[in-house]
PDB file of N, CA and C in Angstrom:
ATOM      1  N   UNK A   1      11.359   2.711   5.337  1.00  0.00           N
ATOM      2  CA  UNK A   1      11.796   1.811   4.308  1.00  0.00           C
ATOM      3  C   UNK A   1      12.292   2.639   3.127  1.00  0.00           C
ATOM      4  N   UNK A   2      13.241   2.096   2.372  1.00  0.00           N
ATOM      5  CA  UNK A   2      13.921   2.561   1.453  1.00  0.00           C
ATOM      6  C   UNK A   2      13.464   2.343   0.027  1.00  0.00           C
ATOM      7  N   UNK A   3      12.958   3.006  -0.589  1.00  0.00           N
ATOM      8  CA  UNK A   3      13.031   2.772  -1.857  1.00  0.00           C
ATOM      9  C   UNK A   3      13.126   3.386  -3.381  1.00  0.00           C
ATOM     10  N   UNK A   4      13.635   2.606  -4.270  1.00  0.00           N
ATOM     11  CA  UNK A   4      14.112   3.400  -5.162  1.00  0.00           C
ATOM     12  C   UNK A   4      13.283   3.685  -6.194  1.00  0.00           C
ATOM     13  N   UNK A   5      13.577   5.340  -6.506  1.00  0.00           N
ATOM     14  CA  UNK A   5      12.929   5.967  -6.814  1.00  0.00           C
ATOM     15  C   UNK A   5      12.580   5.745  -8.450  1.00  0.00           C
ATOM     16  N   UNK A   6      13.451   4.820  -9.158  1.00  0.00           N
ATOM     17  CA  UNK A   6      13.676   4.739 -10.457  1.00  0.00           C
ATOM     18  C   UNK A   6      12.649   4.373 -11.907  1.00  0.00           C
ATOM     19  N   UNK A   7      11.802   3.647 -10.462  1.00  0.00           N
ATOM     20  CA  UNK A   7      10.425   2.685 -11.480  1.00  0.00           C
ATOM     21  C   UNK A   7       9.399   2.779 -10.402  1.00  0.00           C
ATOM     22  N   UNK A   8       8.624   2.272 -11.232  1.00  0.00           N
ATOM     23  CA  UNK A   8       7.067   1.631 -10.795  1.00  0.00           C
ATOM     24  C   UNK A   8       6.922   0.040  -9.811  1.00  0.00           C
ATOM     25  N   UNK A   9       6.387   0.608  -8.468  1.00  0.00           N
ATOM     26  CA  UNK A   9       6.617  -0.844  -7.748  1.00  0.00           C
ATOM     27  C   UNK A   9       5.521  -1.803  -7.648  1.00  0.00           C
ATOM     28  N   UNK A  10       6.010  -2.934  -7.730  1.00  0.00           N
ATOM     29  CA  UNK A  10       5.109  -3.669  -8.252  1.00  0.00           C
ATOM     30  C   UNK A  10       4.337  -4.428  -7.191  1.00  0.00           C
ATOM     31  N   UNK A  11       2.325  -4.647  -7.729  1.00  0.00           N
ATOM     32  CA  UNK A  11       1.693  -5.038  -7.322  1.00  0.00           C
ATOM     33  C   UNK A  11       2.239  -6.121  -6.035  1.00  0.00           C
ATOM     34  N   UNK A  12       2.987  -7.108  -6.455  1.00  0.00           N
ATOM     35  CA  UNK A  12       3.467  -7.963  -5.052  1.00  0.00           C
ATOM     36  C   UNK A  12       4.043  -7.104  -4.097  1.00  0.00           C
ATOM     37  N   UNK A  13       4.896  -5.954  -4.314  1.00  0.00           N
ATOM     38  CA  UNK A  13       5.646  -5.748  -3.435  1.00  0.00           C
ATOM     39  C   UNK A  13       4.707  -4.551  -2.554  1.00  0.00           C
ATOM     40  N   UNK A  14       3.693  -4.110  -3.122  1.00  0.00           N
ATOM     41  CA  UNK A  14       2.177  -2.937  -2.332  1.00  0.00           C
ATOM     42  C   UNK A  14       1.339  -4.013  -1.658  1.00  0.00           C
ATOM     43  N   UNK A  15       1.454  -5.391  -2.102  1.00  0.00           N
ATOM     44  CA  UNK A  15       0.418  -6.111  -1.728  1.00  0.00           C
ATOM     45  C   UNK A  15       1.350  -6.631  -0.199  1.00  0.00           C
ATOM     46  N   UNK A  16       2.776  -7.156  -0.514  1.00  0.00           N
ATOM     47  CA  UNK A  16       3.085  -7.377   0.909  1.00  0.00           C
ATOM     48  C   UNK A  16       3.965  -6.316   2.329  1.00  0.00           C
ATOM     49  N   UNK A  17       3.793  -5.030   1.317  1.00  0.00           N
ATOM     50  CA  UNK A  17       3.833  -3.721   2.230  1.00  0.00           C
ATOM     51  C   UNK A  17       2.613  -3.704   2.938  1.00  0.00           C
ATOM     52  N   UNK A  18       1.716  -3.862   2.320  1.00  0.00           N
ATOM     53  CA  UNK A  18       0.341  -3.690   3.201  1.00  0.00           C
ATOM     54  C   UNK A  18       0.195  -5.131   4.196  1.00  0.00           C
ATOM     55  N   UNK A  19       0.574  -5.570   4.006  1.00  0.00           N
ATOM     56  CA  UNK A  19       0.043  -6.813   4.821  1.00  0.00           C
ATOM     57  C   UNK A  19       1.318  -6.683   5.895  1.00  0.00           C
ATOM     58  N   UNK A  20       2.228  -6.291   5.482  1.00  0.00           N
ATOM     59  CA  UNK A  20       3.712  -6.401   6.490  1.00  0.00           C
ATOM     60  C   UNK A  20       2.920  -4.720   7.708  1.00  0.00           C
ATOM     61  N   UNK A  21       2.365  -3.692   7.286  1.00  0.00           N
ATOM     62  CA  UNK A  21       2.386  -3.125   7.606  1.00  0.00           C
ATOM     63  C   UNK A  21       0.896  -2.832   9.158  1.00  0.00           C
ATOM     64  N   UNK A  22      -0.025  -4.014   8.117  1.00  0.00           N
ATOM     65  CA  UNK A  22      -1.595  -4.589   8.692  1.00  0.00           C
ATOM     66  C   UNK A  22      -0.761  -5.637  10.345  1.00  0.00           C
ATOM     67  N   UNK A  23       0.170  -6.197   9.498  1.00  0.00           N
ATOM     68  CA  UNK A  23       0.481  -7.725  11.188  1.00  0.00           C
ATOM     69  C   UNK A  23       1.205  -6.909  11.730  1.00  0.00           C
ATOM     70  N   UNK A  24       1.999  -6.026  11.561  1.00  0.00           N
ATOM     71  CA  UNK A  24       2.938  -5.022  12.742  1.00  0.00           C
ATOM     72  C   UNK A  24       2.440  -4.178  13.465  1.00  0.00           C
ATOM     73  N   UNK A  25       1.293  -3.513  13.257  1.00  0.00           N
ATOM     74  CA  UNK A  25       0.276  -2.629  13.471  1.00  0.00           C
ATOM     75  C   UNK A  25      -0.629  -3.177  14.034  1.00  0.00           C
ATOM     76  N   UNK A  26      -0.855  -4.226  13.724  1.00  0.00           N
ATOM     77  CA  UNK A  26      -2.318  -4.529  13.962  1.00  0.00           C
ATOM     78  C   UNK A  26      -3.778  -3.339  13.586  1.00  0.00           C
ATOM     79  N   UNK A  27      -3.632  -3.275  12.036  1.00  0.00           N
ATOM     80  CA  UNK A  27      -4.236  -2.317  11.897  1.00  0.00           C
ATOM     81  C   UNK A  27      -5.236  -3.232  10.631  1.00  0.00           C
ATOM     82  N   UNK A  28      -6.390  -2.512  10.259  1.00  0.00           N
ATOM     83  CA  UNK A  28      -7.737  -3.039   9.201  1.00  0.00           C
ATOM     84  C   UNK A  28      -7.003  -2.968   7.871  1.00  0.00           C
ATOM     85  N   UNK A  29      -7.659  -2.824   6.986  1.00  0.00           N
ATOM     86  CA  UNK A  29      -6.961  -2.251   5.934  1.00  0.00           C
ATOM     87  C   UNK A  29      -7.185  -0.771   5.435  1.00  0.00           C
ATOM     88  N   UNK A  30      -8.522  -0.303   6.003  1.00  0.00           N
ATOM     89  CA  UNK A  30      -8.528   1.072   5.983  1.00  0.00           C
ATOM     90  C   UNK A  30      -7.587   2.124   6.664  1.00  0.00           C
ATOM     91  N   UNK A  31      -7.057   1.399   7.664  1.00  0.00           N
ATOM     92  CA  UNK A  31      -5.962   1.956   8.655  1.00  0.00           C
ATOM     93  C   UNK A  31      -4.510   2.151   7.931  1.00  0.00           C
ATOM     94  N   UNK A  32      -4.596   0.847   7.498  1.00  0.00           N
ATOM     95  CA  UNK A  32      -3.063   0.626   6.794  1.00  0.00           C
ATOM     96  C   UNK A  32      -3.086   1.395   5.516  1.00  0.00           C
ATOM     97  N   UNK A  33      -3.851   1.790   5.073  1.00  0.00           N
ATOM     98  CA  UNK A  33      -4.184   2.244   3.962  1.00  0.00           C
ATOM     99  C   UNK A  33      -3.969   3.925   4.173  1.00  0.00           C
ATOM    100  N   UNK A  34      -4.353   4.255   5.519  1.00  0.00           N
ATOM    101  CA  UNK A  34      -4.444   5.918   5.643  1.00  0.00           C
ATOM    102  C   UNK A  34      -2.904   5.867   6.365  1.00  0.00           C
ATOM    103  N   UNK A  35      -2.353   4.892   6.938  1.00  0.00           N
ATOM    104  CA  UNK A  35      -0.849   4.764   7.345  1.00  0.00           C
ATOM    105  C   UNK A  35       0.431   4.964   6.312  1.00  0.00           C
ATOM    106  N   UNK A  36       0.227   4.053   5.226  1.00  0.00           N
ATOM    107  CA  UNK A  36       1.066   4.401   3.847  1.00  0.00           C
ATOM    108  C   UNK A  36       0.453   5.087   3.338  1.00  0.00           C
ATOM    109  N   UNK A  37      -0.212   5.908   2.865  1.00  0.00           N
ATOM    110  CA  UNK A  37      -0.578   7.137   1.844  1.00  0.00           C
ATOM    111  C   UNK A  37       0.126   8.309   3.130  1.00  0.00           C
ATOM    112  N   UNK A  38      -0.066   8.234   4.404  1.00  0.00           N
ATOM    113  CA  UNK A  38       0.886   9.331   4.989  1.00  0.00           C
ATOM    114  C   UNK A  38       2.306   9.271   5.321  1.00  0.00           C
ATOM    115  N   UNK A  39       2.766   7.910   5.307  1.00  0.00           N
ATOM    116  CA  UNK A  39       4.229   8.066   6.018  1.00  0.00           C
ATOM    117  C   UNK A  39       4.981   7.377   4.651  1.00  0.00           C
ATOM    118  N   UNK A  40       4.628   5.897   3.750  1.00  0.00           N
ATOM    119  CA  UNK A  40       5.084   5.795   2.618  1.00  0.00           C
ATOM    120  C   UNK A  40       5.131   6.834   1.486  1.00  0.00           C
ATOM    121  N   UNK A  41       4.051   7.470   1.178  1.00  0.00           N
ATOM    122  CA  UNK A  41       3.994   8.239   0.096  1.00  0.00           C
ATOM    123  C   UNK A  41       4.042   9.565   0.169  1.00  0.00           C
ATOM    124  N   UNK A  42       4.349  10.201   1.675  1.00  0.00           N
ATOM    125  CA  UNK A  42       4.123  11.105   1.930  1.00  0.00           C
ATOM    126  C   UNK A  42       3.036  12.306   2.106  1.00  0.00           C
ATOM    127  N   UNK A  43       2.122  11.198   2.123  1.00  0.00           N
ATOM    128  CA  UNK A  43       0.787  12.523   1.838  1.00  0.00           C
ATOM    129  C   UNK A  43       0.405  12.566   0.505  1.00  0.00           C
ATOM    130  N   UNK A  44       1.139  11.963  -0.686  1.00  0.00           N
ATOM    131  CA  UNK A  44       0.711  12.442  -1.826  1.00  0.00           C
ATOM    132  C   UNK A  44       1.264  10.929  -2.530  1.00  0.00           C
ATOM    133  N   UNK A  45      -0.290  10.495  -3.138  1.00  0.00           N
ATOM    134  CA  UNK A  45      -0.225   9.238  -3.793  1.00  0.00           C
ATOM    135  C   UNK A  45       0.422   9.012  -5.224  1.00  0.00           C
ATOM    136  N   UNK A  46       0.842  10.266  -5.595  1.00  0.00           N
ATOM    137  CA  UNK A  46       1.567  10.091  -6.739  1.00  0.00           C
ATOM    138  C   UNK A  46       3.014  10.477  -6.731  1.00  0.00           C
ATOM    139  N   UNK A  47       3.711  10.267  -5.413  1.00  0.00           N
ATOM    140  CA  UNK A  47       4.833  10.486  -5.238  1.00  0.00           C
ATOM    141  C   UNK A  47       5.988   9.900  -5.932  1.00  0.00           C
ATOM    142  N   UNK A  48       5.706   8.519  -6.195  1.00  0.00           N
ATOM    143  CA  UNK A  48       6.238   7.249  -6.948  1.00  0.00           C
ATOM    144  C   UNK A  48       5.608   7.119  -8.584  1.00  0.00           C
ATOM    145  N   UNK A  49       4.411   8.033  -8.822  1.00  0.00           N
ATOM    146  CA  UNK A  49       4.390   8.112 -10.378  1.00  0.00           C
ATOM    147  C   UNK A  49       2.147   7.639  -9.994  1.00  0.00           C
ATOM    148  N   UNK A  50       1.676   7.796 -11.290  1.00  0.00           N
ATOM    149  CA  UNK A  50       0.352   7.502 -11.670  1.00  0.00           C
ATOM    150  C   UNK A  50       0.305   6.059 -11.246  1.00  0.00           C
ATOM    151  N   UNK A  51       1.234   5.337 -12.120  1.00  0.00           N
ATOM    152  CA  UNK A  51       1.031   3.690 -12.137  1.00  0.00           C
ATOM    153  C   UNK A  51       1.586   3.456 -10.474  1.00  0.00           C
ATOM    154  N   UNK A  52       2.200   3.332  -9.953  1.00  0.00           N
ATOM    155  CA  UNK A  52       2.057   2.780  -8.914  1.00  0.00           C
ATOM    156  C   UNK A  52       0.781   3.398  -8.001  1.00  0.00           C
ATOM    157  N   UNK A  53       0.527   4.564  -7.847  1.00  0.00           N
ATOM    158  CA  UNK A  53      -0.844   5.236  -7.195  1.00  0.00           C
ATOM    159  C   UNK A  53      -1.835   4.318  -7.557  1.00  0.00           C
ATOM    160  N   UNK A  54      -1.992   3.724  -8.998  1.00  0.00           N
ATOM    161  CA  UNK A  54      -3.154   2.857  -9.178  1.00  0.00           C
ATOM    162  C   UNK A  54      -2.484   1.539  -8.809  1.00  0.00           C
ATOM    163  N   UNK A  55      -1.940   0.997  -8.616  1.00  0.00           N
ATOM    164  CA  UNK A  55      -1.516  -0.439  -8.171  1.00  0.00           C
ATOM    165  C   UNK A  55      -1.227  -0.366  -7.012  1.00  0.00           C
ATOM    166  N   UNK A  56      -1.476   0.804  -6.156  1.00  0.00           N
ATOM    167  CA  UNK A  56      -1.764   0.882  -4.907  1.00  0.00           C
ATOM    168  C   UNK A  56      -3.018   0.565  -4.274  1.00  0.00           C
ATOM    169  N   UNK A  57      -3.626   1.562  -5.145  1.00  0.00           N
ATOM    170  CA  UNK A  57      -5.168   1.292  -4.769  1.00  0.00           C
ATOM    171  C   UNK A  57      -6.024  -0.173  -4.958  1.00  0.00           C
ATOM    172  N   UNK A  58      -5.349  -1.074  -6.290  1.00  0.00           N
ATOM    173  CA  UNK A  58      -5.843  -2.347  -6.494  1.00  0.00           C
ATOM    174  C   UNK A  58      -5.030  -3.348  -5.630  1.00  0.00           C
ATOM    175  N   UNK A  59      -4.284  -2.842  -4.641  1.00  0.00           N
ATOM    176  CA  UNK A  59      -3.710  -3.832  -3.858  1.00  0.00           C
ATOM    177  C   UNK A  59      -4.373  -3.749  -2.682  1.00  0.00           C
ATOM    178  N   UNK A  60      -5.053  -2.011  -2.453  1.00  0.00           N
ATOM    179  CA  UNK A  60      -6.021  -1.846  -1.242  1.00  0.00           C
ATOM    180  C   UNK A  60      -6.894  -3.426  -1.360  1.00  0.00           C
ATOM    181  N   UNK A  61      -7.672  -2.672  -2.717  1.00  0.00           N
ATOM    182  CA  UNK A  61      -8.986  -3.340  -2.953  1.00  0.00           C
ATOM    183  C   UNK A  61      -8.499  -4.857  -2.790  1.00  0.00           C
ATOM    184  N   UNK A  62      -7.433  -5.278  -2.920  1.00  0.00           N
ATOM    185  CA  UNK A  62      -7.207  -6.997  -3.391  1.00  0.00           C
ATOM    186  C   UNK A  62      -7.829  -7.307  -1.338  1.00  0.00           C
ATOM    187  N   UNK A  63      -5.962  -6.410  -0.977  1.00  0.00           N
ATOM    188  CA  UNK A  63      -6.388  -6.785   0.776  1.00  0.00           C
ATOM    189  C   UNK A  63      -7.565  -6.393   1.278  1.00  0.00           C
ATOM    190  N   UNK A  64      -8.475  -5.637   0.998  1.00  0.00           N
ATOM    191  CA  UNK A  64     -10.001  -5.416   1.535  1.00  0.00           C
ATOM    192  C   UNK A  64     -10.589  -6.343   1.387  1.00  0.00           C
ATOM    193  N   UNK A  65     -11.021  -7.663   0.361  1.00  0.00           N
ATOM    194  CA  UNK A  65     -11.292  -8.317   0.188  1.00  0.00           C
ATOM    195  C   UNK A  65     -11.255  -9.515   0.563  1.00  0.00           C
ATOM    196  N   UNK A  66      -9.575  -9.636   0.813  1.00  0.00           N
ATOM    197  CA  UNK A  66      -9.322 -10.846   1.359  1.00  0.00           C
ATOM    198  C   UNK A  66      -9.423 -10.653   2.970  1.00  0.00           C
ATOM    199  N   UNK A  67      -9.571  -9.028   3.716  1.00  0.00           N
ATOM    200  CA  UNK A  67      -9.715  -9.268   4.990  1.00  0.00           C
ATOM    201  C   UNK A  67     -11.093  -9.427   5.362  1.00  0.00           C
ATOM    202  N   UNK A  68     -12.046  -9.102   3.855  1.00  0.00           N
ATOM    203  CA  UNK A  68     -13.514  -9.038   4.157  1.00  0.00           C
ATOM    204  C   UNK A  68     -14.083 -10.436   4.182  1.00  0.00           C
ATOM    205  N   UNK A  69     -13.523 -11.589   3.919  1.00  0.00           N
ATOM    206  CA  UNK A  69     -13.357 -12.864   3.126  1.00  0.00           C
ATOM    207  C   UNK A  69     -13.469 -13.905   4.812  1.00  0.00           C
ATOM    208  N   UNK A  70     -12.212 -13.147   5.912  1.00  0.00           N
ATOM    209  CA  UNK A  70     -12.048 -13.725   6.441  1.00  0.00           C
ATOM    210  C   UNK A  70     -13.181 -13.765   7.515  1.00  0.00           C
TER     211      UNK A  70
END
């Protein structure tokens, strides 16, 4: 996936990367989680800047929750 490098991406769009990435996979969220930090971000969570690294991680925590929920 393509994206531009210009800004900070936002909470909706980490929240439905992860979930687009959880139903294609069929993966937990710990999975999907060690899947984009290696192939989205390259290995390095601050590739895209501080603020998205943390609105990464609170989009983990949102989908952990809601898969812990179910």
């Amino acid at each position: 996936m393509t994206v531009n490098r210009s800004g900070d991406l936002s909470p909706q769009y980490l929240e439905v990367y992860f979930k687009l990435v959880m139903a294609s996979s069929k993966y937990q969220p710990d999975e999907a989680k060690e899947y984009i930090e290696s192939y989205f971000f390259n290995g390095n969570l601050l590739s895209f800047g501080e603020q998205t690294s943390q609105l990464f991680m609170e989009a983990y925590k949102k989908i952990k929750e809601e898969n812990f929920e179910k």
